[in-house]
PDB file of N, CA and C in Angstrom:
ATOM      1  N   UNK A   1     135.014 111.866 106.752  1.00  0.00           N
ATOM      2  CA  UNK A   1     135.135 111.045 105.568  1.00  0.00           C
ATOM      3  C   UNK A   1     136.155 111.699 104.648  1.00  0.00           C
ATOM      4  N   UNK A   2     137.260 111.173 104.172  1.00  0.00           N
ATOM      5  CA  UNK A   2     138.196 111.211 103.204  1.00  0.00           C
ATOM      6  C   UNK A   2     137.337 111.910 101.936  1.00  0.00           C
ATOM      7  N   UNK A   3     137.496 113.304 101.365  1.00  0.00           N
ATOM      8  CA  UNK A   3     137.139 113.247 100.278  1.00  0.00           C
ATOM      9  C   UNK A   3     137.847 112.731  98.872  1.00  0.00           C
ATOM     10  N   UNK A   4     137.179 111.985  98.258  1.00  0.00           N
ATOM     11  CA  UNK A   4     137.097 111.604  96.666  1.00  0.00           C
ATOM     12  C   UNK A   4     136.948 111.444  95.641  1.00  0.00           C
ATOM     13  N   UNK A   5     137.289 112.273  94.792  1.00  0.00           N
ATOM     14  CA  UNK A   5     136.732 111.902  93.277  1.00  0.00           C
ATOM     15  C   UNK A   5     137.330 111.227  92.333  1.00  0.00           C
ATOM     16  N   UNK A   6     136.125 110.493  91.581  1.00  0.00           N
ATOM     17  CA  UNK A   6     136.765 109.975  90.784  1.00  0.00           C
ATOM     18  C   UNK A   6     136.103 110.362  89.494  1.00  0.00           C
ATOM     19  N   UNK A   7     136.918 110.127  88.094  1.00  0.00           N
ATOM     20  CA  UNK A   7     136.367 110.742  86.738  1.00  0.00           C
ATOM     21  C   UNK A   7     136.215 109.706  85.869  1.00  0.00           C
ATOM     22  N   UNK A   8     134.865 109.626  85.470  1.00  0.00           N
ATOM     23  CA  UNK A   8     134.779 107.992  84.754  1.00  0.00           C
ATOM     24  C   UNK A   8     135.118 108.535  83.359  1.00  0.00           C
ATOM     25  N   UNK A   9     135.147 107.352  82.489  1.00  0.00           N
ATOM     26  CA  UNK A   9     135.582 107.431  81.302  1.00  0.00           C
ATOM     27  C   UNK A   9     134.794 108.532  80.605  1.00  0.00           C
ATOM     28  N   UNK A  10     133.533 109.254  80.796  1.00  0.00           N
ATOM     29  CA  UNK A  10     132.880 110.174  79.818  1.00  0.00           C
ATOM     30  C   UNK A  10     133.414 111.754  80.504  1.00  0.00           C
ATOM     31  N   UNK A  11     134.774 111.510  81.312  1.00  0.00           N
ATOM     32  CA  UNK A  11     135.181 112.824  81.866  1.00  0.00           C
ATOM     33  C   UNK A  11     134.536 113.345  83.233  1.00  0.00           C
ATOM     34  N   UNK A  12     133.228 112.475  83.548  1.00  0.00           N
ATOM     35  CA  UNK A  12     132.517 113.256  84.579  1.00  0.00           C
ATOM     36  C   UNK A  12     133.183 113.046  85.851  1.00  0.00           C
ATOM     37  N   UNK A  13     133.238 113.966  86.954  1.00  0.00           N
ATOM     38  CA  UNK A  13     133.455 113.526  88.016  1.00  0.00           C
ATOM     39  C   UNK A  13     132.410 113.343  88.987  1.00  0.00           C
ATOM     40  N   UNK A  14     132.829 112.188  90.090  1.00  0.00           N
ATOM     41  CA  UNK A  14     131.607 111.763  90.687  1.00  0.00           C
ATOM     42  C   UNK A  14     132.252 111.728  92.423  1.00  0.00           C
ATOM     43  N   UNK A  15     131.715 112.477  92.905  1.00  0.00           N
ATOM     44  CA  UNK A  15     132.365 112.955  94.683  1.00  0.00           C
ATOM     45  C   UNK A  15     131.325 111.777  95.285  1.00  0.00           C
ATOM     46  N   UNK A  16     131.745 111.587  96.212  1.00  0.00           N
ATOM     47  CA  UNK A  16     131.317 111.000  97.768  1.00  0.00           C
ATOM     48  C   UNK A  16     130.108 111.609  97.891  1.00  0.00           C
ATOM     49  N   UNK A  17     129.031 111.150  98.192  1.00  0.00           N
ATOM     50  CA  UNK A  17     127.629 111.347  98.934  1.00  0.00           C
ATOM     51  C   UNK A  17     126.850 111.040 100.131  1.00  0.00           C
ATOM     52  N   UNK A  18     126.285 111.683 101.194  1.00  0.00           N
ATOM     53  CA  UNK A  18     126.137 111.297 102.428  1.00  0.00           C
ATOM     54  C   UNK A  18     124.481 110.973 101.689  1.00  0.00           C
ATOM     55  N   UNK A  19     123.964 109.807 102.362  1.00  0.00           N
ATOM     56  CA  UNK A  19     122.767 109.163 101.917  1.00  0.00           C
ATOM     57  C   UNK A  19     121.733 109.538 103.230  1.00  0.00           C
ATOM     58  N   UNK A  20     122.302 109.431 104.299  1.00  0.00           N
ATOM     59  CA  UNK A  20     121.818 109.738 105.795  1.00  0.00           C
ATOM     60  C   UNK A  20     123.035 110.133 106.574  1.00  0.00           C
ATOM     61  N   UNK A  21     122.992 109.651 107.754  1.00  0.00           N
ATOM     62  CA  UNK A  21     123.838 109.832 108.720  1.00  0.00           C
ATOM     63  C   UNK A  21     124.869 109.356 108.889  1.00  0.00           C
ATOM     64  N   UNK A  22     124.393 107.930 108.518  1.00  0.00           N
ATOM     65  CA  UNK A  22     125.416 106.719 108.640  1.00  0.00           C
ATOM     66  C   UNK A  22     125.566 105.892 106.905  1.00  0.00           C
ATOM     67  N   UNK A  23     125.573 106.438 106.318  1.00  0.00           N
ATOM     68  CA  UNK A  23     125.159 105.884 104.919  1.00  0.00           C
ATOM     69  C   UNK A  23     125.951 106.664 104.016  1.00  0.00           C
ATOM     70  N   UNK A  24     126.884 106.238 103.053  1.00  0.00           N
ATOM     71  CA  UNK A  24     127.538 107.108 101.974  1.00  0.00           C
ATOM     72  C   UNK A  24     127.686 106.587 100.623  1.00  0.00           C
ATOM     73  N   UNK A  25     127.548 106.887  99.666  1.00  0.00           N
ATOM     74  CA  UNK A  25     127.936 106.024  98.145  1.00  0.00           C
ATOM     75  C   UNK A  25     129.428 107.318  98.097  1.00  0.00           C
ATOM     76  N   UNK A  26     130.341 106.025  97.623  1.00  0.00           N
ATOM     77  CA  UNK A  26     131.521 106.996  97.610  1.00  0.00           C
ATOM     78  C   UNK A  26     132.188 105.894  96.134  1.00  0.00           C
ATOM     79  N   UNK A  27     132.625 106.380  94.979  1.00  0.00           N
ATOM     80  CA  UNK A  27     133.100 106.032  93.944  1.00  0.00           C
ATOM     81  C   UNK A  27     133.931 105.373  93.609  1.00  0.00           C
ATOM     82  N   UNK A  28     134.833 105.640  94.708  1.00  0.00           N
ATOM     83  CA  UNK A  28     136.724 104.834  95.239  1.00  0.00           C
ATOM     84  C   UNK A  28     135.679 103.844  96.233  1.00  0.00           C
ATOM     85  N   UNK A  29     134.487 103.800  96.405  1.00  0.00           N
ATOM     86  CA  UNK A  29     135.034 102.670  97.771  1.00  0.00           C
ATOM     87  C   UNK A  29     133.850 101.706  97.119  1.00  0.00           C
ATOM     88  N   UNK A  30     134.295 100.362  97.230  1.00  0.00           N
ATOM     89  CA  UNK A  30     132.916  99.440  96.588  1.00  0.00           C
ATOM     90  C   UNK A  30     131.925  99.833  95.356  1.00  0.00           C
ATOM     91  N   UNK A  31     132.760 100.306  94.244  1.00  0.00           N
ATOM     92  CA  UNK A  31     132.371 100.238  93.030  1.00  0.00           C
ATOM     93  C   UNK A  31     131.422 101.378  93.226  1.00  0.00           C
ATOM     94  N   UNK A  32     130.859 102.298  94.211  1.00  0.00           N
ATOM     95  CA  UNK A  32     129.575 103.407  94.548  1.00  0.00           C
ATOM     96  C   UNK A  32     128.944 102.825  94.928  1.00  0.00           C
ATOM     97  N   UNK A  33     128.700 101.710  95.367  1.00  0.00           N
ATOM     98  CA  UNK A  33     127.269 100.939  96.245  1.00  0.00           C
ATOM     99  C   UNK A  33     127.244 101.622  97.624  1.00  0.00           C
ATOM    100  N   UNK A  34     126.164 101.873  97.976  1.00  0.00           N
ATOM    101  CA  UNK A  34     125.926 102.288  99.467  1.00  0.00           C
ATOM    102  C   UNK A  34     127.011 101.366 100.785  1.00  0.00           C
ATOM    103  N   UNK A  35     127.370 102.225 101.399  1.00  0.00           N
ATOM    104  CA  UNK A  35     128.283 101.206 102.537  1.00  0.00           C
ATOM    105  C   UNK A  35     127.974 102.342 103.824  1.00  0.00           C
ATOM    106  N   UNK A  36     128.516 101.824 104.864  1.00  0.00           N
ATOM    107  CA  UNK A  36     128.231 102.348 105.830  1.00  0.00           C
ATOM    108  C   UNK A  36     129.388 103.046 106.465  1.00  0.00           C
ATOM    109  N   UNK A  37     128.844 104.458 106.576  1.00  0.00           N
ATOM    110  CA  UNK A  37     130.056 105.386 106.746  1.00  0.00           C
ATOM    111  C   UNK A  37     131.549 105.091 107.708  1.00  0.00           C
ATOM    112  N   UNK A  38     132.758 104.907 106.845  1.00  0.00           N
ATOM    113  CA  UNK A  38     134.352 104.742 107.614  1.00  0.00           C
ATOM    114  C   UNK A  38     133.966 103.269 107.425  1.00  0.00           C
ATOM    115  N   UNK A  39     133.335 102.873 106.654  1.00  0.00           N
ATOM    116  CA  UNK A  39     133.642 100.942 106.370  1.00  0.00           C
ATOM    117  C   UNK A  39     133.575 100.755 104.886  1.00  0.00           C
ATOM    118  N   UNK A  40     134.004  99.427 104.835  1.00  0.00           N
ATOM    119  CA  UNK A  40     133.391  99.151 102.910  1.00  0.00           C
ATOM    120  C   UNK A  40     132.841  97.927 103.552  1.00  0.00           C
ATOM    121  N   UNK A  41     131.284  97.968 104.176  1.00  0.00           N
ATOM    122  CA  UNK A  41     130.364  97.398 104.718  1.00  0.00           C
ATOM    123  C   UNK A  41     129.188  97.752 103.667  1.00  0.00           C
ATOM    124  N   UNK A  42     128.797  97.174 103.236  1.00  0.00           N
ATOM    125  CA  UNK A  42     127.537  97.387 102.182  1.00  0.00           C
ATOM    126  C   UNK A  42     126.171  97.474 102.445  1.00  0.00           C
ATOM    127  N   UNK A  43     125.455  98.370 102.443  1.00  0.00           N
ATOM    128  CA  UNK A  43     124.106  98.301 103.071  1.00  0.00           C
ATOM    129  C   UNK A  43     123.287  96.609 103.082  1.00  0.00           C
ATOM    130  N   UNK A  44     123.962  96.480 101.462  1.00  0.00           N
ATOM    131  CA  UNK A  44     122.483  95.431 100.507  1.00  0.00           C
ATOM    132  C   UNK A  44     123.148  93.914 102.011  1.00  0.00           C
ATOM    133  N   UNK A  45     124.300  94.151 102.595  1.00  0.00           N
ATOM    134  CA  UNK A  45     124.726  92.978 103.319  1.00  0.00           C
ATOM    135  C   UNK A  45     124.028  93.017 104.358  1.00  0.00           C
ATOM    136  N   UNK A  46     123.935  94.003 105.100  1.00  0.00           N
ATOM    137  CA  UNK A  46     123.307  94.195 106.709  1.00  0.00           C
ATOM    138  C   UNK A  46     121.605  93.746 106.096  1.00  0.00           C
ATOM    139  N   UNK A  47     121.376  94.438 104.895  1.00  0.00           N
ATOM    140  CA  UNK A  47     119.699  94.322 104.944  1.00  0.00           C
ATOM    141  C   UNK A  47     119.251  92.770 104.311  1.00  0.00           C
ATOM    142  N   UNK A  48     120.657  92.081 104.037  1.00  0.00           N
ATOM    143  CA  UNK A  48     120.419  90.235 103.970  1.00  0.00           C
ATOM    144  C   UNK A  48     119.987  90.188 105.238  1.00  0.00           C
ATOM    145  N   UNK A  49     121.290  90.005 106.153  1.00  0.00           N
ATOM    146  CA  UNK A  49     120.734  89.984 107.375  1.00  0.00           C
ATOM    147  C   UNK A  49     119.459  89.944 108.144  1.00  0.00           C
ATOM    148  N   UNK A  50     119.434  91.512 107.836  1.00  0.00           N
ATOM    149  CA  UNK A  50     117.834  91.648 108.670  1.00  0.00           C
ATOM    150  C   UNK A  50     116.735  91.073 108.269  1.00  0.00           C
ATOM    151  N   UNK A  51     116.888  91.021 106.677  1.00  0.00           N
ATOM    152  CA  UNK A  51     115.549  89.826 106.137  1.00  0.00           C
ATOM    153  C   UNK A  51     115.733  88.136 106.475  1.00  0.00           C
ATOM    154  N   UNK A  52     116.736  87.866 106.757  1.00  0.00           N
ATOM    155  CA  UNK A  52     116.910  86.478 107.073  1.00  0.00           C
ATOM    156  C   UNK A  52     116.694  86.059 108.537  1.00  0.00           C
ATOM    157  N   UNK A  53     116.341  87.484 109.550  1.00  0.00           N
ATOM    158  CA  UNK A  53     115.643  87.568 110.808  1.00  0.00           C
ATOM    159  C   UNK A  53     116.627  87.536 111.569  1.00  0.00           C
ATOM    160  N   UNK A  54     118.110  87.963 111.752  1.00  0.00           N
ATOM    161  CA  UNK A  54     119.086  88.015 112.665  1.00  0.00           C
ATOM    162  C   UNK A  54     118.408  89.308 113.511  1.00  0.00           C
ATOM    163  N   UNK A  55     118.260  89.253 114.580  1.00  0.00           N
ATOM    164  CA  UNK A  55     118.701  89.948 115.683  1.00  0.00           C
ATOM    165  C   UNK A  55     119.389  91.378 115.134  1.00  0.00           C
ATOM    166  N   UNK A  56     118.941  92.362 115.562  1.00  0.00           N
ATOM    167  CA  UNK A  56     119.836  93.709 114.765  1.00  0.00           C
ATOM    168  C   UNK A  56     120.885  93.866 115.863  1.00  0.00           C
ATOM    169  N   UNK A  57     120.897  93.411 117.180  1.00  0.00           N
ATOM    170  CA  UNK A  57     122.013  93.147 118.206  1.00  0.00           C
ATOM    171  C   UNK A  57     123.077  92.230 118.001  1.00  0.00           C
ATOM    172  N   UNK A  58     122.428  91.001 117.296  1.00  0.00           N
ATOM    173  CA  UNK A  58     123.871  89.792 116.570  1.00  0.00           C
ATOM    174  C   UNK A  58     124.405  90.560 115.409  1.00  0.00           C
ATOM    175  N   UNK A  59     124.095  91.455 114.465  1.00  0.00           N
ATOM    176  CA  UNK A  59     124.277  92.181 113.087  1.00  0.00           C
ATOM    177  C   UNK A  59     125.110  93.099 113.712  1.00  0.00           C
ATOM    178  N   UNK A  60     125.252  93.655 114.842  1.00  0.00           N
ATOM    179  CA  UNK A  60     126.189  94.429 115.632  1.00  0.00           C
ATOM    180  C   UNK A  60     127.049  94.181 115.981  1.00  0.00           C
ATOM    181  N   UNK A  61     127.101  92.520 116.424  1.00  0.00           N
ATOM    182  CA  UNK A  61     127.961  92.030 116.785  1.00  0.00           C
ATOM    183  C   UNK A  61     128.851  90.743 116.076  1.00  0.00           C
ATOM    184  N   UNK A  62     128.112  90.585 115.052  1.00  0.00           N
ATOM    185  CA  UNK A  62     129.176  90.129 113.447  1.00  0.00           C
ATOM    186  C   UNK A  62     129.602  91.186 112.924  1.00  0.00           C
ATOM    187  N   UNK A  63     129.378  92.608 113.082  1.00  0.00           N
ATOM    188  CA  UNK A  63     130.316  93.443 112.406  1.00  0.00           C
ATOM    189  C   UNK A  63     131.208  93.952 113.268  1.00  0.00           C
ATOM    190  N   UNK A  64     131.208  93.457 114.327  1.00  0.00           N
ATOM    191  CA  UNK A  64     132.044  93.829 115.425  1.00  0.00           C
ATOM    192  C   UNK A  64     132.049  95.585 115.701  1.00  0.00           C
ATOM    193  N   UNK A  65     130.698  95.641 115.799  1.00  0.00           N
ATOM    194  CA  UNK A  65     130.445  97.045 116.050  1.00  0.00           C
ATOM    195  C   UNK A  65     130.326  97.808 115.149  1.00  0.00           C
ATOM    196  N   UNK A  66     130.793  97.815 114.020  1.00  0.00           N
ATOM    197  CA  UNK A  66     131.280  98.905 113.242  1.00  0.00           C
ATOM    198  C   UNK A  66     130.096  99.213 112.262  1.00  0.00           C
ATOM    199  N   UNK A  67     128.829  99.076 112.724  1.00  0.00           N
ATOM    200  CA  UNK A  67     127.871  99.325 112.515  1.00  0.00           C
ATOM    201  C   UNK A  67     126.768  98.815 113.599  1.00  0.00           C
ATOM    202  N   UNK A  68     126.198  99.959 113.478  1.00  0.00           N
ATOM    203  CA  UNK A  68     125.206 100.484 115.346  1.00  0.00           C
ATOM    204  C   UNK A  68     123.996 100.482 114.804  1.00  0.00           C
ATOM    205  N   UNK A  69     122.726  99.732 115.618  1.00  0.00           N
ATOM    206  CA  UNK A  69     121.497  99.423 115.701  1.00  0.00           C
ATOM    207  C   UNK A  69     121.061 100.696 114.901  1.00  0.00           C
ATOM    208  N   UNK A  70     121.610 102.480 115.161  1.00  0.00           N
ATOM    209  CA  UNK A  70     121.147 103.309 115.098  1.00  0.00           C
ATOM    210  C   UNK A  70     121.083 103.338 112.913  1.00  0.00           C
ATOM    211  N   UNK A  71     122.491 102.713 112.572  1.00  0.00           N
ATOM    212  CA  UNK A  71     122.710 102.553 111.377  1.00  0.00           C
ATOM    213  C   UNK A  71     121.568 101.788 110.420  1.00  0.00           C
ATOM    214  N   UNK A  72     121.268 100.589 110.821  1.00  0.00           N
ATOM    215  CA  UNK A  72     120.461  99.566 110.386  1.00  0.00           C
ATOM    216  C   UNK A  72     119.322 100.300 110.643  1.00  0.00           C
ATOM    217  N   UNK A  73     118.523 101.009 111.519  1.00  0.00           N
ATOM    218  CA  UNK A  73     117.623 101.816 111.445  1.00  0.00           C
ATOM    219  C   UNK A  73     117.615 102.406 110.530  1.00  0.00           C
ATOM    220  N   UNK A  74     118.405 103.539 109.890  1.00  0.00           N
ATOM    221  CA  UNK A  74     118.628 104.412 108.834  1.00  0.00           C
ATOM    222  C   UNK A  74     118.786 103.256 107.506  1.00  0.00           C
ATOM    223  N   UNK A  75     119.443 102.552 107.607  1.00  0.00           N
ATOM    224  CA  UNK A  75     119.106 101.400 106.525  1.00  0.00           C
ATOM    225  C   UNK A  75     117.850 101.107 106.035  1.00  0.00           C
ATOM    226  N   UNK A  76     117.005 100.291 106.677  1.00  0.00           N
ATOM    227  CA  UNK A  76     116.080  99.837 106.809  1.00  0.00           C
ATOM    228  C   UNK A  76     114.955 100.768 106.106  1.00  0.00           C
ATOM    229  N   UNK A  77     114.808 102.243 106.787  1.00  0.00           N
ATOM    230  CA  UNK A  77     113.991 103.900 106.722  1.00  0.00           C
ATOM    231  C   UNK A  77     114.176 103.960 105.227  1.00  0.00           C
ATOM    232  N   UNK A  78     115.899 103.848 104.879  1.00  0.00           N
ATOM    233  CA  UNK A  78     116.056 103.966 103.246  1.00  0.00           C
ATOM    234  C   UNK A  78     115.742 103.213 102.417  1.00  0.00           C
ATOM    235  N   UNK A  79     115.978 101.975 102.989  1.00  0.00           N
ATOM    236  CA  UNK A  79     114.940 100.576 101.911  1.00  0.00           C
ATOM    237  C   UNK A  79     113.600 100.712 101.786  1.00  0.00           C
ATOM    238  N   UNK A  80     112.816 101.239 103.315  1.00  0.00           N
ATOM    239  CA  UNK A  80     111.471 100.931 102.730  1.00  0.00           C
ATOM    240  C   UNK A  80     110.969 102.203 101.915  1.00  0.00           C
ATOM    241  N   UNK A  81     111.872 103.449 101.997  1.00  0.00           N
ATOM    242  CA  UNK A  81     111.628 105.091 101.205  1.00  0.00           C
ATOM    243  C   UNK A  81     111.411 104.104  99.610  1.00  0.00           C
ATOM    244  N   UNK A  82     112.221 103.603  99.247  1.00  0.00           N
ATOM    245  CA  UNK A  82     113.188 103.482  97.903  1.00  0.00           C
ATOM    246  C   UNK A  82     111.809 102.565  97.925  1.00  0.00           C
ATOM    247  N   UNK A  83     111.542 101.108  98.518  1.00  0.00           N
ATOM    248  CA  UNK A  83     110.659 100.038  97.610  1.00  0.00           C
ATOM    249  C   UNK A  83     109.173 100.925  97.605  1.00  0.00           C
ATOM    250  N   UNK A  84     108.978 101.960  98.295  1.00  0.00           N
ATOM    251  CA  UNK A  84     107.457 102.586  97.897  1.00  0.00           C
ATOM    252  C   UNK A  84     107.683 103.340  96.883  1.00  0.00           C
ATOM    253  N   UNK A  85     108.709 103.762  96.835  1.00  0.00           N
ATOM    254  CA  UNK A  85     108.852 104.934  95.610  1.00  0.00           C
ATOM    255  C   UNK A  85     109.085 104.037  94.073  1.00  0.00           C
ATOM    256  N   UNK A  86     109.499 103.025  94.319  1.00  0.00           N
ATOM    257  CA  UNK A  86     110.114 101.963  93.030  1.00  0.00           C
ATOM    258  C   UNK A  86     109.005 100.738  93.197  1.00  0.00           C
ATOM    259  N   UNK A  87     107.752 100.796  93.859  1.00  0.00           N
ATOM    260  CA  UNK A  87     107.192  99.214  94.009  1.00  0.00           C
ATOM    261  C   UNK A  87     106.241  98.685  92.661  1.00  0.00           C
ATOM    262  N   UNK A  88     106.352  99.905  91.828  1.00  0.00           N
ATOM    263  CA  UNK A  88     105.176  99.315  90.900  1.00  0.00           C
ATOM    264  C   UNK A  88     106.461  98.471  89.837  1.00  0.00           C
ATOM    265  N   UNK A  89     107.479  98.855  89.979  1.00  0.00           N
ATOM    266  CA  UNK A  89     108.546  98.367  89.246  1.00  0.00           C
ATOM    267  C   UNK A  89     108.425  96.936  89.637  1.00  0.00           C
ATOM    268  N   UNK A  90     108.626  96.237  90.557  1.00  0.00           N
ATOM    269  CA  UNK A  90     108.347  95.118  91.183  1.00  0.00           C
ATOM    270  C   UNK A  90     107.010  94.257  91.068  1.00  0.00           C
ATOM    271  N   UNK A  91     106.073  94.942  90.373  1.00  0.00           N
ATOM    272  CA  UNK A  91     104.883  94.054  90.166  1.00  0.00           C
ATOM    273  C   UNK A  91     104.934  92.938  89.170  1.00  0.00           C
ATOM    274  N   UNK A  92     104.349  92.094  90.158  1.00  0.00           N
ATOM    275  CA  UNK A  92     104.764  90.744  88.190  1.00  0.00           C
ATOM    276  C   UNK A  92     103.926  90.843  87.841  1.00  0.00           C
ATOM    277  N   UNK A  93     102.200  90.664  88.157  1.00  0.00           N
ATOM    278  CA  UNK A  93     101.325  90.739  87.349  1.00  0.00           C
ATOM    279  C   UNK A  93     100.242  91.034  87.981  1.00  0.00           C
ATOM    280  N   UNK A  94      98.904  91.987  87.125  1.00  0.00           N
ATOM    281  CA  UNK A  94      97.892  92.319  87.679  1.00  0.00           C
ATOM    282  C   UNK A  94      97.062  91.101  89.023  1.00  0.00           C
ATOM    283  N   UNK A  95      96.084  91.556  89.558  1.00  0.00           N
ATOM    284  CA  UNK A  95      95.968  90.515  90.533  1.00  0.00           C
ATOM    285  C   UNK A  95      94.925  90.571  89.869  1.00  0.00           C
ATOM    286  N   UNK A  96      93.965  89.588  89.659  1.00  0.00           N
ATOM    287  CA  UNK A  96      92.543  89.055  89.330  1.00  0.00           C
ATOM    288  C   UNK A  96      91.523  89.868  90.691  1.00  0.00           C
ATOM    289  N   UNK A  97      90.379  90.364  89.793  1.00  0.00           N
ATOM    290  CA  UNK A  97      89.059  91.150  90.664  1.00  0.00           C
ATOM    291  C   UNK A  97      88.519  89.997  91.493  1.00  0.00           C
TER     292      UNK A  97
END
């Protein structure tokens, strides 16, 4: 991976980050949103996908490879880390006893 920094307006600088294996937030590439490493492929796109029930073999093969079953695995591992750690954030309202 190309290293990069970039320095936002309060002076700070902000480098490239490996998230997993296949996973990077990098500053120069897609505003810092998660993408999938050597693409500006966006996690939040592959994990439309997989919630809309594509095949993780057709998701391989609309990206024309450039993201591997093994990736969307590591995707997926990081979405469900993040919604247990963030799920009470997501509650709309108490449930009735």
């Amino acid at each position: 991976m190309k290293r990069t920094t970039v320095t936002n307006d309060l002076g700070k600088t902000r480098k490239p980050k490996l998230m997993g294996h296949y996973i990077v937030t990098d500053p120069a590439i897609c505003h810092g949103q998660p993408t999938f490493r050597g693409t500006r492929i966006m996690v939040w796109q592959v994990l439309d996908m997989v919630a809309s029930g594509l095949a993780w073999e057709t998701i391989v093969e609309e990206w024309r490879g450039s993201v591997s079953q093994e990736a969307i695995t590591e995707a997926v591992q990081l979405a469900s880390r993040a919604f247990l750690e963030h799920a009470q954030e997501y509650t709309l309202e108490p449930m009735a006893a």
